[in-house]
Protein backbone atom coordinates (compact mmCIF):
# COMPACT_ATOMS: atom_id res chain seq x y z
CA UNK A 1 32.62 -66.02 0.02
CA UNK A 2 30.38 -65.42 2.92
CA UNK A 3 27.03 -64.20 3.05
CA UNK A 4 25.56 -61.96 6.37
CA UNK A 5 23.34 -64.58 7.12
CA UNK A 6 25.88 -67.34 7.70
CA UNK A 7 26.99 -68.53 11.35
CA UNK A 8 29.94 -67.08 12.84
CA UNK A 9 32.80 -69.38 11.56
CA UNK A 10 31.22 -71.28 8.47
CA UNK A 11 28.73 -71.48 6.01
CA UNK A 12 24.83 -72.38 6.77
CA UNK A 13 22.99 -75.03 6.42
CA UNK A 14 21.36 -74.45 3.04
CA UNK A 15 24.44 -73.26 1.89
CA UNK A 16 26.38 -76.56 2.46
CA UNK A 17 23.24 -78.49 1.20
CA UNK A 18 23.76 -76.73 -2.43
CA UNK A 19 27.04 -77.52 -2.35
CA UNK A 20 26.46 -81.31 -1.68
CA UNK A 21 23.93 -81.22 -4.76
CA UNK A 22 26.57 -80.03 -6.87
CA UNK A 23 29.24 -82.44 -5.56
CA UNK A 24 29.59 -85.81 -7.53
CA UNK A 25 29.00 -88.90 -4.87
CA UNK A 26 28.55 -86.20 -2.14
CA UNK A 27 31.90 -86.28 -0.93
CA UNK A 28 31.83 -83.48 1.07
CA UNK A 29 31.13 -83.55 4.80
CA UNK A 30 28.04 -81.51 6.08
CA UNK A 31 27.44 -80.61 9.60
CA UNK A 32 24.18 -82.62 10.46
CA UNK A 33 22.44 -79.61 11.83
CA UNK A 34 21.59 -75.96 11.15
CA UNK A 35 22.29 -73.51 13.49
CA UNK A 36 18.56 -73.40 13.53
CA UNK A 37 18.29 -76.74 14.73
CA UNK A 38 21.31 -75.96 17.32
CA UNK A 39 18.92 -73.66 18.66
CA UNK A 40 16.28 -75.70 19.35
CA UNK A 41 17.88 -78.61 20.82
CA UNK A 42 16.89 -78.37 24.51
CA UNK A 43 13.23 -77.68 23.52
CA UNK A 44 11.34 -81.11 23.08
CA UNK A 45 9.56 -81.57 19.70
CA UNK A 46 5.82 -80.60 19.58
CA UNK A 47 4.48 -81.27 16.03
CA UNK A 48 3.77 -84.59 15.73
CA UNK A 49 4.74 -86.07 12.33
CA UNK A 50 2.20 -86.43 9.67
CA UNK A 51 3.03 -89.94 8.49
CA UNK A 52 0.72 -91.67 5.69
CA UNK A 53 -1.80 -93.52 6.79
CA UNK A 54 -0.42 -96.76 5.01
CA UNK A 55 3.31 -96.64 4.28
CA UNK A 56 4.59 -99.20 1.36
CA UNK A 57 6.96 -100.42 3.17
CA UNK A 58 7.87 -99.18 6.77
CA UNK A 59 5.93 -99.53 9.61
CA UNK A 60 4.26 -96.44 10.73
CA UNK A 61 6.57 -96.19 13.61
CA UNK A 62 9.32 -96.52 11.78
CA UNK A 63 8.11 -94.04 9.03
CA UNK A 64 7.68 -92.05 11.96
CA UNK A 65 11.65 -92.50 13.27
CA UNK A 66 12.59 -91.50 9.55
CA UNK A 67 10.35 -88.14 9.69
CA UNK A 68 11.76 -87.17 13.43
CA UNK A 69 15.46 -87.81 12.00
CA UNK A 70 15.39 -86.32 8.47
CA UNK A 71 13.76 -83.05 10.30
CA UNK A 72 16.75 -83.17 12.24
CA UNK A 73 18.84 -83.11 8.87
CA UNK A 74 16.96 -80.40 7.29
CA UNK A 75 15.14 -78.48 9.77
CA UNK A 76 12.57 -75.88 9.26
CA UNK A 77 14.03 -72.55 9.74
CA UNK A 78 12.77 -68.76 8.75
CA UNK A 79 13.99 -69.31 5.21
CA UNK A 80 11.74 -72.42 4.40
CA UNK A 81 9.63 -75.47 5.83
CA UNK A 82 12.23 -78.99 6.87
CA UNK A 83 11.77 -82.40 5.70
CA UNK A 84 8.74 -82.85 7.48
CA UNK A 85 7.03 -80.51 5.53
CA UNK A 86 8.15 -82.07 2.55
CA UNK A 87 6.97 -85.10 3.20
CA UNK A 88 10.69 -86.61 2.92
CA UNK A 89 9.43 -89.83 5.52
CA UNK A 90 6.91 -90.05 2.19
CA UNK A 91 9.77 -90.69 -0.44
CA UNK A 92 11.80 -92.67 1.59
CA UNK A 93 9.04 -94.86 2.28
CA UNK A 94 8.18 -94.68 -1.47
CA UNK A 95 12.20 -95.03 -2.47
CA UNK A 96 12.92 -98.07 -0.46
CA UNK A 97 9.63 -99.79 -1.22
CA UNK A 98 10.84 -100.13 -4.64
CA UNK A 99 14.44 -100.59 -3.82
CA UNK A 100 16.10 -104.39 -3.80
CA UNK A 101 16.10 -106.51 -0.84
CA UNK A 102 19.50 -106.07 0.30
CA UNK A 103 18.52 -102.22 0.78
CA UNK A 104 15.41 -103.06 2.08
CA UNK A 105 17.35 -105.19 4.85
CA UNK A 106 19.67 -102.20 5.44
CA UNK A 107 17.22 -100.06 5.77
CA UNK A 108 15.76 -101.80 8.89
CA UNK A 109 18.94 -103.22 10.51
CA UNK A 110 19.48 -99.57 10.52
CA UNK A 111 16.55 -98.44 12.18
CA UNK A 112 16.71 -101.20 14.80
CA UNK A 113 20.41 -100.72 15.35
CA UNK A 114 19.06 -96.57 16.47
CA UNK A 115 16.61 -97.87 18.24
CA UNK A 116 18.93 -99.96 20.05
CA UNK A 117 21.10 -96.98 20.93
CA UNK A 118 18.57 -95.14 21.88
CA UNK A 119 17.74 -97.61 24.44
CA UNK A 120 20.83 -98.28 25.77
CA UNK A 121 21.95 -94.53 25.90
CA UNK A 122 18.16 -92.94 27.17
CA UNK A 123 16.29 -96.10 28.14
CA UNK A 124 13.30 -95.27 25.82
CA UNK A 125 12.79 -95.50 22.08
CA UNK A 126 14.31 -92.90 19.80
CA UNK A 127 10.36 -91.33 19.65
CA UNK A 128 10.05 -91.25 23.57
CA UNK A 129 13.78 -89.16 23.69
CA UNK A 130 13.36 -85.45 23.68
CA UNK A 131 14.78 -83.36 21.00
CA UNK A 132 18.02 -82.96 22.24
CA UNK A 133 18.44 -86.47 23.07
CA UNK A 134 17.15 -87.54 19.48
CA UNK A 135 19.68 -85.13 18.08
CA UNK A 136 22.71 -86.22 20.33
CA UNK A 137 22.43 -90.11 18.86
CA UNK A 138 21.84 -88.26 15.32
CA UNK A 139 25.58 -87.08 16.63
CA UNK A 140 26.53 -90.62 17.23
CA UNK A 141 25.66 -92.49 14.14
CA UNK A 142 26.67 -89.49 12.02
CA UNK A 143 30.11 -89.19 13.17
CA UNK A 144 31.71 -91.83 10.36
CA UNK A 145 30.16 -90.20 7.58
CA UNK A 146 33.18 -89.78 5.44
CA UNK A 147 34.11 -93.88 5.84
CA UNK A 148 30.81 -95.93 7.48
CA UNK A 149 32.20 -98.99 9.56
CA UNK A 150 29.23 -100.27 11.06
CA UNK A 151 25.37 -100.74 10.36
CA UNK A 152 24.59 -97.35 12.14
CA UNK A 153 27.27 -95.59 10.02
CA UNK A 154 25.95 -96.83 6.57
CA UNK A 155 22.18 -96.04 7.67
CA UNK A 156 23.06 -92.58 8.45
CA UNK A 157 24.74 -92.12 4.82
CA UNK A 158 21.43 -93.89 3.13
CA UNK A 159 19.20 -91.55 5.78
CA UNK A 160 20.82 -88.68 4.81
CA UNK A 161 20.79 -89.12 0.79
CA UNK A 162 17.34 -90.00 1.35
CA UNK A 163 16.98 -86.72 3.15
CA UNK A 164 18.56 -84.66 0.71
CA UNK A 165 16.77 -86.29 -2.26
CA UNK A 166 13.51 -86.38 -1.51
CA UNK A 167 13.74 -82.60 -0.01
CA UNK A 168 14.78 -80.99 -3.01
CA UNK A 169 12.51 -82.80 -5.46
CA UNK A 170 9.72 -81.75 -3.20
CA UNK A 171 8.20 -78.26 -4.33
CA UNK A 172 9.20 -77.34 -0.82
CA UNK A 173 12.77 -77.64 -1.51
CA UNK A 174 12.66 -76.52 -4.92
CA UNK A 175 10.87 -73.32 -5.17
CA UNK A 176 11.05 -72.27 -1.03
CA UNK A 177 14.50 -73.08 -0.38
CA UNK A 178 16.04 -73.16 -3.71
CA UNK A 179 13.89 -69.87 -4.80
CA UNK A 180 13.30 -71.39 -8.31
CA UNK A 181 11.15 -69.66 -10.39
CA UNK A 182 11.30 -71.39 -13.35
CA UNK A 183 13.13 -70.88 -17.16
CA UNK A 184 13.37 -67.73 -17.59
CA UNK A 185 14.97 -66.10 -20.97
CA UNK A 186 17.75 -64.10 -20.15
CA UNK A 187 19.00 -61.14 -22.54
CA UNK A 188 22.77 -61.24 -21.05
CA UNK A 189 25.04 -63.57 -19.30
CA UNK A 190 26.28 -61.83 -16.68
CA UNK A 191 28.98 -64.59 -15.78
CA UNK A 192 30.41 -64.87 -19.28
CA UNK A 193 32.12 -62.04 -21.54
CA UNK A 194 32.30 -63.79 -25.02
């Protein structure tokens, strides 16, 4: 089924995103970027992320990788505000403060294994590469989503959960993108006839 608003040749962004929440263990592959974030690739990024002023856990320059890459997963587009404005960098922080260590660890082996490839690739940190070079390494490490091998692989799958999670328990996600408007009593069913 295909809606006027979807890209030539497959479904949206948002569109794919619903599916994944309805998926059990989110085993479909999603593209990592909107066609709205296509788009923008070649123009660098000018908001600077507003990161709390005392994370729980992550540095504020890592809290600050985490905002620039989870904007990349769920850019803002004309339908509703990204990650960033939902404060996703927020709940990660929040998420993986509380987590055990072993997912503390993974978290930053992961964000020192981008950095890492950012350097090697760009010669800069992941913050100091523009926004297309930020989202061709967001390529890289997403391209074993399906079956992670490596430390770069798994972060992606944990940075992307993250992503998804904390978006759509943000009011952002649920009431701009998802259009909730709460219960509502309903006098007919229109999808069932008994």
């Amino acid at each position: 089924m295909s809606r006027t608003n979807d890209p030539p040749g497959g479904i949206d962004r948002r569109r794919a995103l619903h599916l994944l929440a309805g998926t059990v263990g989110g085993t479909v592959s999603l593209p990592v970027l909107s066609e709205g974030a296509k788009g923008r690739e070649s123009a660098p990024e000018t908001q600077e992320p507003e990161i709390v002023t005392n994370p729980k856990f992550f540095s504020r320059d890592e809290l600050q990788v985490i905002d620039v890459l989870s904007e990349i997963i769920i850019p803002a587009d004309s339908h509703s505000p990204g990650a960033r404005a939902a404060h996703v960098s927020t709940f990660t922080d929040e998420l993986v403060s509380q987590s055990p260590e072993t997912t503390k660890q993974r978290w930053r082996q992961g964000l020192a294994e981008v950095e890492l490839l950012a350097k090697s690739r760009h010669q800069r940190t992941l913050l100091a590469c523009s926004l297309a070079e930020q989202v061709e390494l967001m390529r890289v490490i997403s391209q074993n989503e399906g079956s992670p091998q490596n430390v770069q692989d798994v972060f992606f799958a944990d940075l992307k959960r993250a992503t998804v999670d904390g978006y759509y328990r943000s009011a952002i996600g649920i009431h701009k993108d998802l259009e909730y408007q709460g219960n509502k009593y309903g006098l007919a069913f229109s999808g069932c006839d008994h």
